[in-house]
Each structure stands twice: as structure tokens, then as C-alpha cells.
C-alpha atoms as a PDB file:
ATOM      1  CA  UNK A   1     221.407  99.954 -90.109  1.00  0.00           C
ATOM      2  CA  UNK A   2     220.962 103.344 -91.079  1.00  0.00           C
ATOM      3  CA  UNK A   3     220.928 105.751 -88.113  1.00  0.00           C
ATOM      4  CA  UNK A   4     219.997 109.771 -88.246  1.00  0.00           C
ATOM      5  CA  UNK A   5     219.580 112.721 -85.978  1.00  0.00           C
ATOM      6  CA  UNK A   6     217.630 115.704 -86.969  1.00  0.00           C
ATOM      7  CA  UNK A   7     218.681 119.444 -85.111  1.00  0.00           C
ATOM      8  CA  UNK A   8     216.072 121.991 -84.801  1.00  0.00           C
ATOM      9  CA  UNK A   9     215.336 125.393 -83.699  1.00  0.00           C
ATOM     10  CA  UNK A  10     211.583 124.939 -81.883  1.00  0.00           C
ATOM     11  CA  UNK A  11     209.269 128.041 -81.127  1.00  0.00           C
ATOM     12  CA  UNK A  12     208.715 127.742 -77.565  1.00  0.00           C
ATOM     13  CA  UNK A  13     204.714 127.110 -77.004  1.00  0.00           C
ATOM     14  CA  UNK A  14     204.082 126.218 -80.818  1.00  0.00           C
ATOM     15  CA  UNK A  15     203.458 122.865 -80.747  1.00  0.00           C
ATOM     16  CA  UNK A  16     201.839 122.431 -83.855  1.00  0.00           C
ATOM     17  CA  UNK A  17     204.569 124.305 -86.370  1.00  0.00           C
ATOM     18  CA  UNK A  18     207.005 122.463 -84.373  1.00  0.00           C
ATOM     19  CA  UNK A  19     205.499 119.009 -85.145  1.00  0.00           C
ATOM     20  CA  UNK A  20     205.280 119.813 -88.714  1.00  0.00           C
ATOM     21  CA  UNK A  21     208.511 120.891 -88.886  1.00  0.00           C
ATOM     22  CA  UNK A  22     210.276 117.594 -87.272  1.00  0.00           C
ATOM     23  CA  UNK A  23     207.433 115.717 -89.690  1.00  0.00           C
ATOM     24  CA  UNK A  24     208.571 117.480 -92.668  1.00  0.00           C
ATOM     25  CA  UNK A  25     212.145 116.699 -91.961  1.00  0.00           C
ATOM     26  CA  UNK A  26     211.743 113.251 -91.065  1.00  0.00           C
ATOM     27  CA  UNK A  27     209.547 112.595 -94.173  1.00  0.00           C
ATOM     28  CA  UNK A  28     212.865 113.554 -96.116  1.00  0.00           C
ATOM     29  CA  UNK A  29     215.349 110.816 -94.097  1.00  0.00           C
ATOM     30  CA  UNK A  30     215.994 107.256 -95.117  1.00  0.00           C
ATOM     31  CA  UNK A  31     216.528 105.633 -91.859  1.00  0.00           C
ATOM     32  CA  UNK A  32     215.947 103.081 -89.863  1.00  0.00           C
ATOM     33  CA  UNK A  33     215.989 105.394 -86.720  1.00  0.00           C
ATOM     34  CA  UNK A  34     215.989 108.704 -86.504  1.00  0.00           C
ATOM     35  CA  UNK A  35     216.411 110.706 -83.473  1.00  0.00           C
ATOM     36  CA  UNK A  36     215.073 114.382 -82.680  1.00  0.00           C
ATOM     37  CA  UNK A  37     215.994 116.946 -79.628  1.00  0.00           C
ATOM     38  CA  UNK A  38     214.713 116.707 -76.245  1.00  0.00           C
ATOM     39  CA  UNK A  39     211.551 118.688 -76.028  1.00  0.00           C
ATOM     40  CA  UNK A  40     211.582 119.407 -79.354  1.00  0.00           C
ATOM     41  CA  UNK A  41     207.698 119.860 -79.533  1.00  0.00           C
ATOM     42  CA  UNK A  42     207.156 122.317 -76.265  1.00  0.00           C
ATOM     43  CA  UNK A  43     210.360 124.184 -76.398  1.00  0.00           C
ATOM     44  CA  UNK A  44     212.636 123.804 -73.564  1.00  0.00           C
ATOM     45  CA  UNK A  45     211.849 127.068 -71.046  1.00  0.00           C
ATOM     46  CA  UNK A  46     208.710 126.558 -69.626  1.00  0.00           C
ATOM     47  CA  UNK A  47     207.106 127.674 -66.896  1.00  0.00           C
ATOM     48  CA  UNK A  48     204.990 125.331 -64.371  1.00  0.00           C
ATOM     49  CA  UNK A  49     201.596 126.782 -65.932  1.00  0.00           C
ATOM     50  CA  UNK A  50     202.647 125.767 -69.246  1.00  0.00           C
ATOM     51  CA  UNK A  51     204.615 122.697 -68.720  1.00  0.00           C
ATOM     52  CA  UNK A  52     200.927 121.402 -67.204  1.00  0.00           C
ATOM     53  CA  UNK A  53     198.937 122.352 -69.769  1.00  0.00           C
ATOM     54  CA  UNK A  54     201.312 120.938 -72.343  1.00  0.00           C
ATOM     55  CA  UNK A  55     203.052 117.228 -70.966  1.00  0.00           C
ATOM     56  CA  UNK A  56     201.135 114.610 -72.862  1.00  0.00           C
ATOM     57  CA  UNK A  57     200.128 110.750 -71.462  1.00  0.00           C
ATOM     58  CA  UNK A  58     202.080 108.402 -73.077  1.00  0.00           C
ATOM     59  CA  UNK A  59     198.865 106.536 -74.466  1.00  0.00           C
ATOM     60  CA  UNK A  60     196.464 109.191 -75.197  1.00  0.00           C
ATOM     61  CA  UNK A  61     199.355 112.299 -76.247  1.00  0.00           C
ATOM     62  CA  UNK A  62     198.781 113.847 -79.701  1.00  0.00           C
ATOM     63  CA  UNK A  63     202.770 114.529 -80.562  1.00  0.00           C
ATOM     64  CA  UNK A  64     203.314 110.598 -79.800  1.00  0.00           C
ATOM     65  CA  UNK A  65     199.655 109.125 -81.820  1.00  0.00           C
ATOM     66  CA  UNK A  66     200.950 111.534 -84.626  1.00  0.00           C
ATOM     67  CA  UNK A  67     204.635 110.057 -84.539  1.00  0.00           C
ATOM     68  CA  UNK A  68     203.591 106.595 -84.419  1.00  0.00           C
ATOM     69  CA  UNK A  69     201.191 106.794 -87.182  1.00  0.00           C
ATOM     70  CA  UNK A  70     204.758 107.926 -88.979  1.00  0.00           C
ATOM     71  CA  UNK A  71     206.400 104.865 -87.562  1.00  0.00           C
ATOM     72  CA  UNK A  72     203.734 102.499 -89.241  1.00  0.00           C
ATOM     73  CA  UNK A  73     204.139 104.321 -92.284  1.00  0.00           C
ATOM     74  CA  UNK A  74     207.520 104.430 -93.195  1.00  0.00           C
ATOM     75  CA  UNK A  75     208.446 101.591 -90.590  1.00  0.00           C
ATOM     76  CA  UNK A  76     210.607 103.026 -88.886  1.00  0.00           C
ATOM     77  CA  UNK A  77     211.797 103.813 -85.484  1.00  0.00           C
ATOM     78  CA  UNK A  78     211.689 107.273 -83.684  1.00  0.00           C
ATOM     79  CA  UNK A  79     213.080 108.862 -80.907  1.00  0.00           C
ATOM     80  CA  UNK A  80     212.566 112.271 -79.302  1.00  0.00           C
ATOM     81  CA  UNK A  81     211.912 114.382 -75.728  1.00  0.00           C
ATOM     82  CA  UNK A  82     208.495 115.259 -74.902  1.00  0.00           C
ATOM     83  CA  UNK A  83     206.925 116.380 -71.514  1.00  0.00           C
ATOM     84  CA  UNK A  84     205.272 113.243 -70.305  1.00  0.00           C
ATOM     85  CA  UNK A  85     202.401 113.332 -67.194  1.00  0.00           C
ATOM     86  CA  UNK A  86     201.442 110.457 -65.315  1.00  0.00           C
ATOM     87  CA  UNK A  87     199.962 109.569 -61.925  1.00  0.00           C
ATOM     88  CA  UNK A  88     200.080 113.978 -60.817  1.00  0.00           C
ATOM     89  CA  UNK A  89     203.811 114.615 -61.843  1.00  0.00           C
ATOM     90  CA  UNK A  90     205.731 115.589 -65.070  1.00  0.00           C
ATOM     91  CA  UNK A  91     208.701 113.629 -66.394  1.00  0.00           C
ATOM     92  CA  UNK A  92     211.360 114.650 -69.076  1.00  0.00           C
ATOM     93  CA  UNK A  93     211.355 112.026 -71.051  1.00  0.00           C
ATOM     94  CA  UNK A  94     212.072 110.340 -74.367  1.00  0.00           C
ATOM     95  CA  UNK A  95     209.664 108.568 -76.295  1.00  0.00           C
ATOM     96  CA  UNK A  96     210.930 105.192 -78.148  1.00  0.00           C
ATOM     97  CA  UNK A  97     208.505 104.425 -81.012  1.00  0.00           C
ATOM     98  CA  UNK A  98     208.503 101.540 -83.459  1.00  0.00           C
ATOM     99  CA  UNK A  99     206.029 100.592 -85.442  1.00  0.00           C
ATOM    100  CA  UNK A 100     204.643  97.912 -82.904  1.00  0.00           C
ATOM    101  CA  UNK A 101     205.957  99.509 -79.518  1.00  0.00           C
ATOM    102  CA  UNK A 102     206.189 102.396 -77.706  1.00  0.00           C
ATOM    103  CA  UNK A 103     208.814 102.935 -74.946  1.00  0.00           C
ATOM    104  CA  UNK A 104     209.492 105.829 -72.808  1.00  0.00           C
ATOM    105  CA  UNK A 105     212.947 106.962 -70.666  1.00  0.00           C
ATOM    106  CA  UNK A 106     212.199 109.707 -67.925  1.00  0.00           C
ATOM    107  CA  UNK A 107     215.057 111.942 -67.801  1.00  0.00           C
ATOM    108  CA  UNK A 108     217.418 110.673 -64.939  1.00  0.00           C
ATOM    109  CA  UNK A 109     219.779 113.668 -63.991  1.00  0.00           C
ATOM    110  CA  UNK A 110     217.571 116.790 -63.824  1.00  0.00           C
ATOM    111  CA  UNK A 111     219.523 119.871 -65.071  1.00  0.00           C
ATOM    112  CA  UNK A 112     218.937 123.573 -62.986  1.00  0.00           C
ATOM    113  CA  UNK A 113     215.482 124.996 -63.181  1.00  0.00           C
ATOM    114  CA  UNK A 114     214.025 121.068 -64.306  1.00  0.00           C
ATOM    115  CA  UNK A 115     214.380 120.107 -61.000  1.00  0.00           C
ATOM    116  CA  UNK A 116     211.635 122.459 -59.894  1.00  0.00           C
ATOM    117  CA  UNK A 117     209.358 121.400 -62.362  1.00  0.00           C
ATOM    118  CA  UNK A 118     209.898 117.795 -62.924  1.00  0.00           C
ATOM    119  CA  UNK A 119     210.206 114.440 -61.176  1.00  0.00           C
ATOM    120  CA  UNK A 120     213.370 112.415 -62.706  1.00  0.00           C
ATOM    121  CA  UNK A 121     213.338 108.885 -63.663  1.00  0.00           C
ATOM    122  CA  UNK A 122     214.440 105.972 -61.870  1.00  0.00           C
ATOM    123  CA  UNK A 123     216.146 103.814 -64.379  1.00  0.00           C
ATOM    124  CA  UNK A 124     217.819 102.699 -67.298  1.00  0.00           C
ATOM    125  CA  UNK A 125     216.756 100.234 -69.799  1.00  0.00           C
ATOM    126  CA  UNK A 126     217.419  98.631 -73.549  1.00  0.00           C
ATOM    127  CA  UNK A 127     214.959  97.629 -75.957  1.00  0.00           C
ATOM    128  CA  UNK A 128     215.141  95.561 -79.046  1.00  0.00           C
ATOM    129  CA  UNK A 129     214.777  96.881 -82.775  1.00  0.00           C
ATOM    130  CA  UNK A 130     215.541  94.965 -85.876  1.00  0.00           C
ATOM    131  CA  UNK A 131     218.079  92.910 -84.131  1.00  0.00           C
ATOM    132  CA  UNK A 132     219.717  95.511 -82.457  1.00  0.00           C
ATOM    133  CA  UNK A 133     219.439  96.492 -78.806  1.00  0.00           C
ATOM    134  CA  UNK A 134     218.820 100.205 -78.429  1.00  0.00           C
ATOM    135  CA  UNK A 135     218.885 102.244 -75.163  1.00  0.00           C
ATOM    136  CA  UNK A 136     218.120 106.174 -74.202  1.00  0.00           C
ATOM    137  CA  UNK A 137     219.483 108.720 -72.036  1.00  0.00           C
ATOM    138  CA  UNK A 138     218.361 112.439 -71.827  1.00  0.00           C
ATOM    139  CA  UNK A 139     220.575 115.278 -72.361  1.00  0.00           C
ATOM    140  CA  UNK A 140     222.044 116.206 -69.210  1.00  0.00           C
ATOM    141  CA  UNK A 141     222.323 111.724 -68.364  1.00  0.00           C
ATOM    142  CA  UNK A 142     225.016 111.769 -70.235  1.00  0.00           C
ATOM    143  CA  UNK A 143     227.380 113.770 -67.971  1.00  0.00           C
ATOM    144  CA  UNK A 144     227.270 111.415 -65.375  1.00  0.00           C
ATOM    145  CA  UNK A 145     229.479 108.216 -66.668  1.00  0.00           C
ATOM    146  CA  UNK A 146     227.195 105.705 -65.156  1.00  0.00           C
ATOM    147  CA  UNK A 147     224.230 106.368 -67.086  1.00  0.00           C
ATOM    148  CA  UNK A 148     225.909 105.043 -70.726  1.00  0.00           C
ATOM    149  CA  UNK A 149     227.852 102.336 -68.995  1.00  0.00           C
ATOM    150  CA  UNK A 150     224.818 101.110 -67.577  1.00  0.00           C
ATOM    151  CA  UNK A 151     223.113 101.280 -70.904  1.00  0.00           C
ATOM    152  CA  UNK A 152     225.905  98.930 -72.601  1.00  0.00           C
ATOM    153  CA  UNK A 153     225.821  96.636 -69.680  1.00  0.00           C
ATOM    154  CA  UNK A 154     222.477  96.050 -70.400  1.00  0.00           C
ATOM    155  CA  UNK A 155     222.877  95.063 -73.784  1.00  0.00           C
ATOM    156  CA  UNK A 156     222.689  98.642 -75.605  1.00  0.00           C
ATOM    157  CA  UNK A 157     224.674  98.904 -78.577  1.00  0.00           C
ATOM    158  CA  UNK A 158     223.067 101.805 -79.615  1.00  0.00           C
ATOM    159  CA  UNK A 159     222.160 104.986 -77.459  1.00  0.00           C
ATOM    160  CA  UNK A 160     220.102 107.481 -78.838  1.00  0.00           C
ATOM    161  CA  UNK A 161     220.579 110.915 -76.973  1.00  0.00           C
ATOM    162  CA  UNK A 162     217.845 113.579 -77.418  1.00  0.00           C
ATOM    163  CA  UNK A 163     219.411 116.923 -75.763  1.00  0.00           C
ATOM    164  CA  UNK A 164     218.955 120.461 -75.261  1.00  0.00           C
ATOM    165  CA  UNK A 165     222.634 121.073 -75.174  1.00  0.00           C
ATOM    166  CA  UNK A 166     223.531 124.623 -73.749  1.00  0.00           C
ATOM    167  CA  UNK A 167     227.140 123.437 -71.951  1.00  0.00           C
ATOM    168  CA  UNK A 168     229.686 123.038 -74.617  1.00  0.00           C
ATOM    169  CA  UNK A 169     231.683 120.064 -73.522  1.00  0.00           C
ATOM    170  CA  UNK A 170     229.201 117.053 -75.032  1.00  0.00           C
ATOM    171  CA  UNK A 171     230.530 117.281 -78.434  1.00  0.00           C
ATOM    172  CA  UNK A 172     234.084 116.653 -77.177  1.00  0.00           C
ATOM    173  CA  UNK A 173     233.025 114.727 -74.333  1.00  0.00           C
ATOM    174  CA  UNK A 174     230.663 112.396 -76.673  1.00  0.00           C
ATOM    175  CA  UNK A 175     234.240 110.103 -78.684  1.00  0.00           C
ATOM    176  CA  UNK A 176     235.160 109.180 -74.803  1.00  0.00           C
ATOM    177  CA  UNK A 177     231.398 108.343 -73.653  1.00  0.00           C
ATOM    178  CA  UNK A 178     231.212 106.085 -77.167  1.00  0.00           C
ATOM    179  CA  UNK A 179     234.603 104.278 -77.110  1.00  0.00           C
ATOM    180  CA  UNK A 180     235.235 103.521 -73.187  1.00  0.00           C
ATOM    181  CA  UNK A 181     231.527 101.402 -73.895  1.00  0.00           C
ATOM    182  CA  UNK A 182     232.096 100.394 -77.274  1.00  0.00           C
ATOM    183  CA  UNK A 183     228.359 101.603 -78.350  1.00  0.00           C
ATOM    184  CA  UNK A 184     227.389 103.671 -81.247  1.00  0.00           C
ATOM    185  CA  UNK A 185     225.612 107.137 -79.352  1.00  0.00           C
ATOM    186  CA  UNK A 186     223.019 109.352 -82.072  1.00  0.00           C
ATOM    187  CA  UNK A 187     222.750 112.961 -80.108  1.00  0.00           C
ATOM    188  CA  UNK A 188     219.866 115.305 -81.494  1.00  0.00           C
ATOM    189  CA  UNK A 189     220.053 118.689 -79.794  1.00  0.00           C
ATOM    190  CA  UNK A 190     218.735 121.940 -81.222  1.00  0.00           C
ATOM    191  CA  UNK A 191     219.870 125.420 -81.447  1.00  0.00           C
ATOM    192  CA  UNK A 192     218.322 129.240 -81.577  1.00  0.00           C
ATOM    193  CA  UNK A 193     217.520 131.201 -78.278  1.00  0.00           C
ATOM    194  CA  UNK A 194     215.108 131.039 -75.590  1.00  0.00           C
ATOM    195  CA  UNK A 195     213.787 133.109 -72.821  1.00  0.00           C
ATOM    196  CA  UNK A 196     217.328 133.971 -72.094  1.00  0.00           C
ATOM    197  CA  UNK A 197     219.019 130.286 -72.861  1.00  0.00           C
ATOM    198  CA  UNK A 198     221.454 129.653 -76.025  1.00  0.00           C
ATOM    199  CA  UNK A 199     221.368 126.503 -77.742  1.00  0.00           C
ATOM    200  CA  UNK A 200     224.681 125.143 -78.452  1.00  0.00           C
ATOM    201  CA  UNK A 201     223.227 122.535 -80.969  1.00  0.00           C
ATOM    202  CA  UNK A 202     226.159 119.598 -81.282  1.00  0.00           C
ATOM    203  CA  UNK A 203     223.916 117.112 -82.461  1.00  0.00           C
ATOM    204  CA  UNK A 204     226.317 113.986 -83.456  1.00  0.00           C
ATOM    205  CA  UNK A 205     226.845 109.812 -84.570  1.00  0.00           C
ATOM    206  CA  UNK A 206     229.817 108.960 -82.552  1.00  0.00           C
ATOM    207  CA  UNK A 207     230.776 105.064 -83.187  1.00  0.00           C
ATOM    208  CA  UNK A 208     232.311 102.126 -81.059  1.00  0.00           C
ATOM    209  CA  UNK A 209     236.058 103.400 -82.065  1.00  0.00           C
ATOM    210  CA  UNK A 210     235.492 106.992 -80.520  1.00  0.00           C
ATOM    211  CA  UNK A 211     235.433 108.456 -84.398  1.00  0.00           C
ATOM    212  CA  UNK A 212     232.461 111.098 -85.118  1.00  0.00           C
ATOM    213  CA  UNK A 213     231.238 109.537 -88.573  1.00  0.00           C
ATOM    214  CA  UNK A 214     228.206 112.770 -88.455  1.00  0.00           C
ATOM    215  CA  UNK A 215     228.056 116.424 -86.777  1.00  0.00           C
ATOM    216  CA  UNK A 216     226.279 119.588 -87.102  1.00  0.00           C
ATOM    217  CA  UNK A 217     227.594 123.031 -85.413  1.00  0.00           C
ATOM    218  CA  UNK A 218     225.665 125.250 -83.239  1.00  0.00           C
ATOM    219  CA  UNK A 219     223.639 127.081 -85.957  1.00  0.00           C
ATOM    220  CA  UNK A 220     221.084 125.956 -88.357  1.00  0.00           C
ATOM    221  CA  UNK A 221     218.732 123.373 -88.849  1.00  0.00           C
ATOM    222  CA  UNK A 222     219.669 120.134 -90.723  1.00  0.00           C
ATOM    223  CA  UNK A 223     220.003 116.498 -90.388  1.00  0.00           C
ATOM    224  CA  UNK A 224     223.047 113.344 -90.991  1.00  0.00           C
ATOM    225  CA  UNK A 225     222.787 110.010 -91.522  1.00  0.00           C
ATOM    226  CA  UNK A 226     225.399 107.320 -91.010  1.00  0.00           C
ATOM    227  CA  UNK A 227     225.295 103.668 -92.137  1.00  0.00           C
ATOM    228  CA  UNK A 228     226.297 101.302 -89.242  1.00  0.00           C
ATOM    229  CA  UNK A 229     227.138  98.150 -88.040  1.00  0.00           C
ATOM    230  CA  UNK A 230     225.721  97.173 -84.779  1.00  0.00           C
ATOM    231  CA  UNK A 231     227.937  94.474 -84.987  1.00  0.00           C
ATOM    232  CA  UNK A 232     230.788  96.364 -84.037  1.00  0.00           C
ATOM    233  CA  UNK A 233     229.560  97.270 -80.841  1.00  0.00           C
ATOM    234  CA  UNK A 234     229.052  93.687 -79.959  1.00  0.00           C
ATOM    235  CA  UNK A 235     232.569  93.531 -79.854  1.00  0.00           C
ATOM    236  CA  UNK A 236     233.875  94.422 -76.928  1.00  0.00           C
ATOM    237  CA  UNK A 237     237.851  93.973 -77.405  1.00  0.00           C
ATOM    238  CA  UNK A 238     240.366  96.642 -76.749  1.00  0.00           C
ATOM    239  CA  UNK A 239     242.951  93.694 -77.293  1.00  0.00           C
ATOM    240  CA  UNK A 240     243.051  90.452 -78.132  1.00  0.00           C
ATOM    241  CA  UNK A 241     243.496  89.938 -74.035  1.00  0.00           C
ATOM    242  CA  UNK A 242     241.468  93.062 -72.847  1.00  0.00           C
ATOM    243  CA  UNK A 243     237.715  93.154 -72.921  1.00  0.00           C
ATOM    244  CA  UNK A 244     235.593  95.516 -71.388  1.00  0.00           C
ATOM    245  CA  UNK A 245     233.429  93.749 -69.714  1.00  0.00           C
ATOM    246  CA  UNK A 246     235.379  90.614 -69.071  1.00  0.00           C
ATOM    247  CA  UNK A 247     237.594  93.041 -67.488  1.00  0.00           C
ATOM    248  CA  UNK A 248     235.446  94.780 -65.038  1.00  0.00           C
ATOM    249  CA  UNK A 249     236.241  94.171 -61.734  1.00  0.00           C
ATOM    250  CA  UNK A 250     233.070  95.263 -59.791  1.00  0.00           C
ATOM    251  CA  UNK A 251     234.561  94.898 -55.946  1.00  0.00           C
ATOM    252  CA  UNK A 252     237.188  97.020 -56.718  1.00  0.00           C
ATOM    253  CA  UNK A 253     234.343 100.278 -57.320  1.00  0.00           C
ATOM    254  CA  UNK A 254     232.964  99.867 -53.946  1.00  0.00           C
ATOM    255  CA  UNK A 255     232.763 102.488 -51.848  1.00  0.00           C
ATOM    256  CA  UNK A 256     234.561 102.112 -48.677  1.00  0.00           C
END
């Protein structure tokens, strides 16, 4: 399977050059799934006014109709952040499209100033793609341990990671996060400035082993692809005695 991520630099409010940028990319990727940045149609900094006006249904949304009429074209599978409303209350989520399904993850672990403008997400679930089981966390999920390990005890052997990165630590953080759970992880973050935010881009493949087989820096706009074997993160051997979920030993994490 060939897996991509695609870093950008979005114009905060312009939707519409921002689609067409992430469209003209993507047209130029041979993939099976590509990933883009969290928010990457909105811009990240927005204020409650805007964030209303802009957050999108998942079945009646422009930026999703437009990027699954992509997915049926090129058959392919897409993932990327997008400012979802539903039932009176905003979600950061991640949109999941294939060229038969769409699936959405609403951001778990708000980070600062989201947390007075959205309502996080309550779970964390895998979903199948040509044979390979495929799970999403949003930016900031990842620094909390449980939202990955949850992913690959579910079944994921891939997570794809849409981000706004502005801490520094993911890119060194991301080897750990991909070998202690034996799962290939596809980050897409962007970079540039925003209404006082820097973008520390990082976008990354990280595989099963902890090695980085793709990585971009925290300037410019660009893509990588890596060929893969999910296979490899079906295998869940440290040793031939040690496995890492044979070896789990659940009563020993409770809480006293």
C-alpha cells in the first residue's frame, strides 16, 4: 500500500484557494491514501463567529462532496481536519473518505483556545480499507499515550494523524508512539503563521520498527510517499516470547 501526507501553508478564511490547493496537490500523488493537515480548509485560528459560519455537516459540507467526488475518481482514500457541526455544537474532526464511505473522528484532547470553541469527541475507532484496518487521531490525541494504543487494540494498523503541530516534540515523540504499538502512523501538519501562532510543520510516515521512512521540516509546502506493508504491523512480536498484546497485563494498570 502506498501511503502519503501532504503539508500545507492554508490562508486562514480562504476556503476556496485552500481547497484547490490540497486538490492540486493531491491530483499529483499516487496513493492509496493520502492524508492532509487538520483544518487545512478553514485555517486553524478562528474565532467563534467564523468557526460557525464555516464548520460543514458531514452529509451536506462542500470541502467533503468535493473530496469524495476525488475519492471516486482516482479511488482512493482521503483523510483530513475540517470543522464539523452537528446537533448545535462544533467538533474538530477528521474526515475518512473512500470511495464508498465516509467516516469522521471528532478531535478527542482539545488543545488551549479549542476548548472554548469546540465540543471533543468521545471515542476511538478503526475502519477497513483495501484490507487494511485504518484508524484516526487529531493532532493534539496523540500526546496522550492512550489514544494510539487504543487505536491498535482495535485493530488499527495504520493511523493517519492530521495536525496543526505548533509544540515541537511530535516529530521525536512520533518513532516511540509507532514502535511501542507496532502501527504504521502518516502525520500531515502544515506550516506558515497565523494570527500570532507558528506552525512547526513535522508532517511524517513513521513505521512498525520506530524508523521514519518520510519527513518534511517546518518550512515549505510539499508532500512524501512511502510504500508499505500493513503486514508488518500485524505482527506484533518484540521477541520470539514477547508480544505486545499477548503481554498486556490489564489488572496490573488499575488505578488503586
Amino acid at each position: 500500500m502506498r501511503i502519503a501526507y501532504v503539508q500545507t501553508s492554508p490562508r486562514i478564511l480562504e476556503v476556496g484557494a485552500n481547497v484547490r490547493e490540497a486538490m492540486e496537490i493531491l491530483g499529483g500523488i499516487d496513493a492509496d491514501l493520502v492524508v492532509l493537515p487538520e483544518l487545512f480548509a478553514t485555517g486553524y485560528a478562528l474565532t467563534r463567529e467564523e468557526l460557525a459560519e464555516l464548520s460543514e455537516e458531514v452529509a451536506s459540507g462542500q470541502t467533503l462532496g468535493r473530496f469524495r467526488d476525488i475519492a471516486r475518481e482516482r479511488d482512493i482514500g482521503i483523510v483530513g481536519g475540517f470543522p464539523e457541526k452537528s446537533g448545535g455544537s462544533c467538533y474538530n474532526s477528521a474526515f475518512f473518505i473512500t470511495p464508498g464511505d465516509t467516516h469522521v473522528h471528532r478531535k478527542v484532547h482539545l488543545f488551549g483556545k479549542e476548548k472554548e470553541l469546540f465540543r471533543p469527541g468521545e471515542g476511538f475507532a478503526v475502519h477497513g480499507f483495501r484490507g487494511t484496518r485504518i484508524g484516526m487521531m487529531v493532532c493534539f490525541d496523540w500526546f496522550f499515550p492512550e489514544s494510539c494504543r487504543t487505536l491498535m487494540l482495535k485493530g488499527a494498523e495504520i493511523v493517519a494523524h492530521p495536525a496543526n503541530l505548533v509544540l515541537p516534540f511530535w516529530p521525536r515523540a512520533a518513532p516511540t508512539r509507532a514502535v511501542e504499538n507496532r502501527v504504521f502512523i502518516v502525520t500531515a501538519s502544515r506550516v506558515g503563521n497565523e494570527r500570532g501562532l507558528r506552525f512547526v510543520g513535522g508532517s511524517l510516515i513513521a513505521s512498525p520498527g520506530g524508523q521514519i521512512l518520510a519527513s518534511s521540516g517546518e518550512k515549505g509546502v510539499e508532500h512524501a510517499i512511502a510504500e508499505v506493508d500493513p503486514g508488518e504491523a500485524r505482527d506484533k512480536r518484540v521477541t520470539p516470547l514477547n508480544d505486545i498484546i499477548g503481554d498486556r497485563r490489564p489488572g496490573a494498570y488499575e488505578l488503586d
